[in-house]
N, C-alpha and C. Protein backbone atom coordinates (compact mmCIF):
# COMPACT_ATOMS: atom_id res chain seq x y z
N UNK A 1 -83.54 -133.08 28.18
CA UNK A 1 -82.14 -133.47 28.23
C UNK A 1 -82.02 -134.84 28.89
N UNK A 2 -81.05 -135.27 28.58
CA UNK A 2 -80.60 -137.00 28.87
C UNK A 2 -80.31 -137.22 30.09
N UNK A 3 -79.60 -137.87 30.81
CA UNK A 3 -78.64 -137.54 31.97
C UNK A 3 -77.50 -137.94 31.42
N UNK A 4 -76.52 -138.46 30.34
CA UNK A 4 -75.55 -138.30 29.92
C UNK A 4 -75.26 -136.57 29.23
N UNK A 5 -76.35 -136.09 29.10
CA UNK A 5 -75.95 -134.55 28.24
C UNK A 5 -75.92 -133.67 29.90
N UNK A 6 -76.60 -134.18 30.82
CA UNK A 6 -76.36 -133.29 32.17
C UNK A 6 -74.98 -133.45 32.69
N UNK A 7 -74.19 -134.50 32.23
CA UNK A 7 -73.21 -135.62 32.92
C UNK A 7 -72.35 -134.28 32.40
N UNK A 8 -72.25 -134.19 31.20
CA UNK A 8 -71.03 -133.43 31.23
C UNK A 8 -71.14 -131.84 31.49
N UNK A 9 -71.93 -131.23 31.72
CA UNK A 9 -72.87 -130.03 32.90
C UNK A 9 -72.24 -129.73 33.88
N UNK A 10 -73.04 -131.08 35.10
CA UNK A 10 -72.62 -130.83 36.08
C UNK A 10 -71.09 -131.63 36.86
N UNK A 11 -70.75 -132.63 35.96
CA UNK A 11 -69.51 -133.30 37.05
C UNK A 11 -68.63 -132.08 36.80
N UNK A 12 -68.40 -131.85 35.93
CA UNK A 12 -67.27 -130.65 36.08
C UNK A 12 -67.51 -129.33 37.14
N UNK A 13 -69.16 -129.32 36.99
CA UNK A 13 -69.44 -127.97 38.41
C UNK A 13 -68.74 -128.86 39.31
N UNK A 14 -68.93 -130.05 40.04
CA UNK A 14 -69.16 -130.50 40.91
C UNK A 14 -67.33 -130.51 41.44
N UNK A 15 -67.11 -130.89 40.40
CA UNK A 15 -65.42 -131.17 40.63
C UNK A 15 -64.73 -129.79 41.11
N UNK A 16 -65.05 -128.69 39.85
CA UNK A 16 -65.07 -126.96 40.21
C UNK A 16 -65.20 -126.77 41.58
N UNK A 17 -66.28 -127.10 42.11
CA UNK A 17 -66.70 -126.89 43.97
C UNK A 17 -65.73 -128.11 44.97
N UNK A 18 -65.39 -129.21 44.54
CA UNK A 18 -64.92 -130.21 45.46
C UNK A 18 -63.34 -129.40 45.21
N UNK A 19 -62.60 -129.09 44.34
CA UNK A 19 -61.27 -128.10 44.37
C UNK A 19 -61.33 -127.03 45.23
N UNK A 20 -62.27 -126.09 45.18
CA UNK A 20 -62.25 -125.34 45.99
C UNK A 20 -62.39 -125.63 47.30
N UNK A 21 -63.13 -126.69 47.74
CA UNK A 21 -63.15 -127.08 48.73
C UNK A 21 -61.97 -127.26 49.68
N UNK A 22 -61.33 -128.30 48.64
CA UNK A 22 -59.88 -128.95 48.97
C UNK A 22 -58.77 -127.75 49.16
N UNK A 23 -58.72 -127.03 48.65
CA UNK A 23 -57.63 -125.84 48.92
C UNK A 23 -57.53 -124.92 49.76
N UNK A 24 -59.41 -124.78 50.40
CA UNK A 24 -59.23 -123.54 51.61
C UNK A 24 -59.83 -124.56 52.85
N UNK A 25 -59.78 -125.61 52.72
CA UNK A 25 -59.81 -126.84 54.07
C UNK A 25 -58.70 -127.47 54.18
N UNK A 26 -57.35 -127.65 53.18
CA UNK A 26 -56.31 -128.30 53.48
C UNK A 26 -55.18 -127.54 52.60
N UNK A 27 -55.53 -125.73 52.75
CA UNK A 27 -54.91 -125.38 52.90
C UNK A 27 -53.47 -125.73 51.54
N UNK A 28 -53.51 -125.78 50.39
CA UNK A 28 -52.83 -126.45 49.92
C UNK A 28 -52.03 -125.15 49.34
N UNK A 29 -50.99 -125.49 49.08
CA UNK A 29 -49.98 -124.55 48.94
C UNK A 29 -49.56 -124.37 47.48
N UNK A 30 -48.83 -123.56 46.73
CA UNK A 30 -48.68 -123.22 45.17
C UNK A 30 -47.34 -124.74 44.91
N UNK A 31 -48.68 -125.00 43.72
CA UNK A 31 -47.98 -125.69 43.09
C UNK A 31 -47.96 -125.93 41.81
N UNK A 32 -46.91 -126.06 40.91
CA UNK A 32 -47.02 -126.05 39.49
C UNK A 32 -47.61 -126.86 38.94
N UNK A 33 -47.43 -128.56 39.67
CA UNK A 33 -48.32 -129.87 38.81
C UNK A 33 -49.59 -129.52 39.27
N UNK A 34 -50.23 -128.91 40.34
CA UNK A 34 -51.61 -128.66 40.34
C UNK A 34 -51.80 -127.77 39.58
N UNK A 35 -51.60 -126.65 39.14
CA UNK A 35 -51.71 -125.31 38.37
C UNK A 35 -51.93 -125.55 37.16
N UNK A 36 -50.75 -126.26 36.53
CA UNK A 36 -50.83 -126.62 35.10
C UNK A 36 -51.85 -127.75 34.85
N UNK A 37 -51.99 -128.99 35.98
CA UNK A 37 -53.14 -129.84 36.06
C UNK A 37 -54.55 -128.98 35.97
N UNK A 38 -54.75 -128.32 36.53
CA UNK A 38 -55.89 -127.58 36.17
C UNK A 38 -56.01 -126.73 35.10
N UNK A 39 -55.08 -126.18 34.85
CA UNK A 39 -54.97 -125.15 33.25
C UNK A 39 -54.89 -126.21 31.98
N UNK A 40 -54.71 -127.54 32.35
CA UNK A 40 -54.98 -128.47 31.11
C UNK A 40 -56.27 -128.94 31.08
N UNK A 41 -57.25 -128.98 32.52
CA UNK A 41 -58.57 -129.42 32.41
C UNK A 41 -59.60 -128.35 32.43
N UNK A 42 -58.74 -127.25 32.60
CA UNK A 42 -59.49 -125.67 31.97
C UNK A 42 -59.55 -125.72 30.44
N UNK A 43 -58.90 -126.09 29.48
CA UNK A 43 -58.97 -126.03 28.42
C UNK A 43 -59.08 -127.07 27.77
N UNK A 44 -59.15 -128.42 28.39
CA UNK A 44 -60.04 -129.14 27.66
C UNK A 44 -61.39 -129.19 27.67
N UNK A 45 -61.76 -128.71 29.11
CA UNK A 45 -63.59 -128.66 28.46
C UNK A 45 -63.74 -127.34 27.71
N UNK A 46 -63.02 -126.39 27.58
CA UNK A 46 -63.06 -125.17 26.60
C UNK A 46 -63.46 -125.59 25.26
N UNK A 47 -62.27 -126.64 24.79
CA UNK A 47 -62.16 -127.27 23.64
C UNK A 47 -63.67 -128.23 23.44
N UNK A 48 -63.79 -129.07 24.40
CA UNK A 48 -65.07 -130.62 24.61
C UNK A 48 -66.45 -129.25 24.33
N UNK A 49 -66.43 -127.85 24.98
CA UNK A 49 -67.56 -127.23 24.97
C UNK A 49 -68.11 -126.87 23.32
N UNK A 50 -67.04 -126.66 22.35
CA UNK A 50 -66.94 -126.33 21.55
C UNK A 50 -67.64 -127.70 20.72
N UNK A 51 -67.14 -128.92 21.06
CA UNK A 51 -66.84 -129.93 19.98
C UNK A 51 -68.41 -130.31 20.35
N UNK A 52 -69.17 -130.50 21.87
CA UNK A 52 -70.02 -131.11 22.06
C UNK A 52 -71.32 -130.00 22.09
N UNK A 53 -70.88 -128.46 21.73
CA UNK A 53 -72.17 -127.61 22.18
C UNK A 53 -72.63 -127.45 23.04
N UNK A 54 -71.83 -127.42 24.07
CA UNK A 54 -72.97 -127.29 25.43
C UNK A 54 -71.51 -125.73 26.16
N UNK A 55 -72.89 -124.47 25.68
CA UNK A 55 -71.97 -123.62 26.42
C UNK A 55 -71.80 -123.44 28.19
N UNK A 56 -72.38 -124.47 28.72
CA UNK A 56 -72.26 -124.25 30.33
C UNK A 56 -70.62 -124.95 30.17
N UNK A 57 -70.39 -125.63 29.94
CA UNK A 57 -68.83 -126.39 29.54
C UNK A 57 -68.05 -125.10 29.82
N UNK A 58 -68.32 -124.36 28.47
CA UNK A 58 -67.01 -123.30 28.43
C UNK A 58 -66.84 -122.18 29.82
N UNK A 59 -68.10 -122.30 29.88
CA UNK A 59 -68.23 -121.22 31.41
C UNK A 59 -67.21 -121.82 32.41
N UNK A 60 -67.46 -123.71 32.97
CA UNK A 60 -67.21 -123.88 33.99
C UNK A 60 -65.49 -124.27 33.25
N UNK A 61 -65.19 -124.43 32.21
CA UNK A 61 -63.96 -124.43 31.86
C UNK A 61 -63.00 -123.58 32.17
N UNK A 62 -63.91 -122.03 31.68
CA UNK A 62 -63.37 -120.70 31.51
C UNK A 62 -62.98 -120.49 33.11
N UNK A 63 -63.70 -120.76 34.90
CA UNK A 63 -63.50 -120.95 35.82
C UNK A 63 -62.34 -122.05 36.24
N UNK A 64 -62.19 -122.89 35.95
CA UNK A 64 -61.38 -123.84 36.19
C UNK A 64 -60.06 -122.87 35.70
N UNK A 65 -59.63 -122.62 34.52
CA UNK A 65 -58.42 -122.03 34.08
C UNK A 65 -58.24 -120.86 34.98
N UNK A 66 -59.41 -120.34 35.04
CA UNK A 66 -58.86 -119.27 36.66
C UNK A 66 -58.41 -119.18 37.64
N UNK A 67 -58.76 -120.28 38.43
CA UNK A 67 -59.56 -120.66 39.48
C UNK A 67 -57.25 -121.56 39.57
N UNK A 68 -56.81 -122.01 37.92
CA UNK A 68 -55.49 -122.68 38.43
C UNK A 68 -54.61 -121.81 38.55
N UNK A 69 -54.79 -120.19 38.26
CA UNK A 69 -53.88 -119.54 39.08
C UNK A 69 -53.69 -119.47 40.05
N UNK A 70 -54.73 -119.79 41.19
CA UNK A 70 -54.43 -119.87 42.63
C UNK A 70 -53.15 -120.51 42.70
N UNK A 71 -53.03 -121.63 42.10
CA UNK A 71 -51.32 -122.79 42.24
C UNK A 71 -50.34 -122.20 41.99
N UNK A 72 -50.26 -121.17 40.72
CA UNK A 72 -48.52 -121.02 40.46
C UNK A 72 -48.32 -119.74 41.41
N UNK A 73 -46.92 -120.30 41.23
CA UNK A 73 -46.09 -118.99 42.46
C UNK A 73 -46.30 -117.89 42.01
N UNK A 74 -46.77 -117.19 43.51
CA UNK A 74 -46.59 -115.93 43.32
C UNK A 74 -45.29 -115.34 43.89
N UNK A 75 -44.99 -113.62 42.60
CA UNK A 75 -43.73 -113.34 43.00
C UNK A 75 -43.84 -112.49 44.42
N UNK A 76 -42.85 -112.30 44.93
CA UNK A 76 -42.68 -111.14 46.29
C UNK A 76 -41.84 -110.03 45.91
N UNK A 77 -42.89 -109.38 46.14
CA UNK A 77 -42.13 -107.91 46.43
C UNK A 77 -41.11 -107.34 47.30
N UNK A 78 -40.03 -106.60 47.07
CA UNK A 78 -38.86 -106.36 47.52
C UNK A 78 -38.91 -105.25 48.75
């Protein structure tokens, strides 16, 4: 493998781990432009995994789209 075919591999792990990072060190609170910001870069490497063949893509995609429910509001119970 190249290091442009690793490129698109691992920056997305890497980014995957630097989010998580950022949210339980600063604590970041529900938000919709982060939520949907991440549920759009959840499904574009879904889509890029597809177009370029590389199924580690869809994995760390398929995480990312998860991973942006943490952002939207949750409801409260009565």
């Amino acid at each position: 493998m190249s290091i442009t075919s690793d490129f698109y591999v691992i920056f997305p792990l890497v980014l995957l781990v630097l989010i998580i990072l950022l949210v339980y060190i600063v604590k970041i609170k529900p938000n919709l432009v982060i939520g949907f910001s991440l549920l759009g870069i959840g499904i574009f490497l879904i889509v890029s995994s597809f177009v370029l063949g590389k199924p580690a893509l869809f994995f760390i995609g398929f995480l990312v789209s998860v991973f942006s429910l943490v952002f939207f509001p949750r409801r409260r119970r009565w």
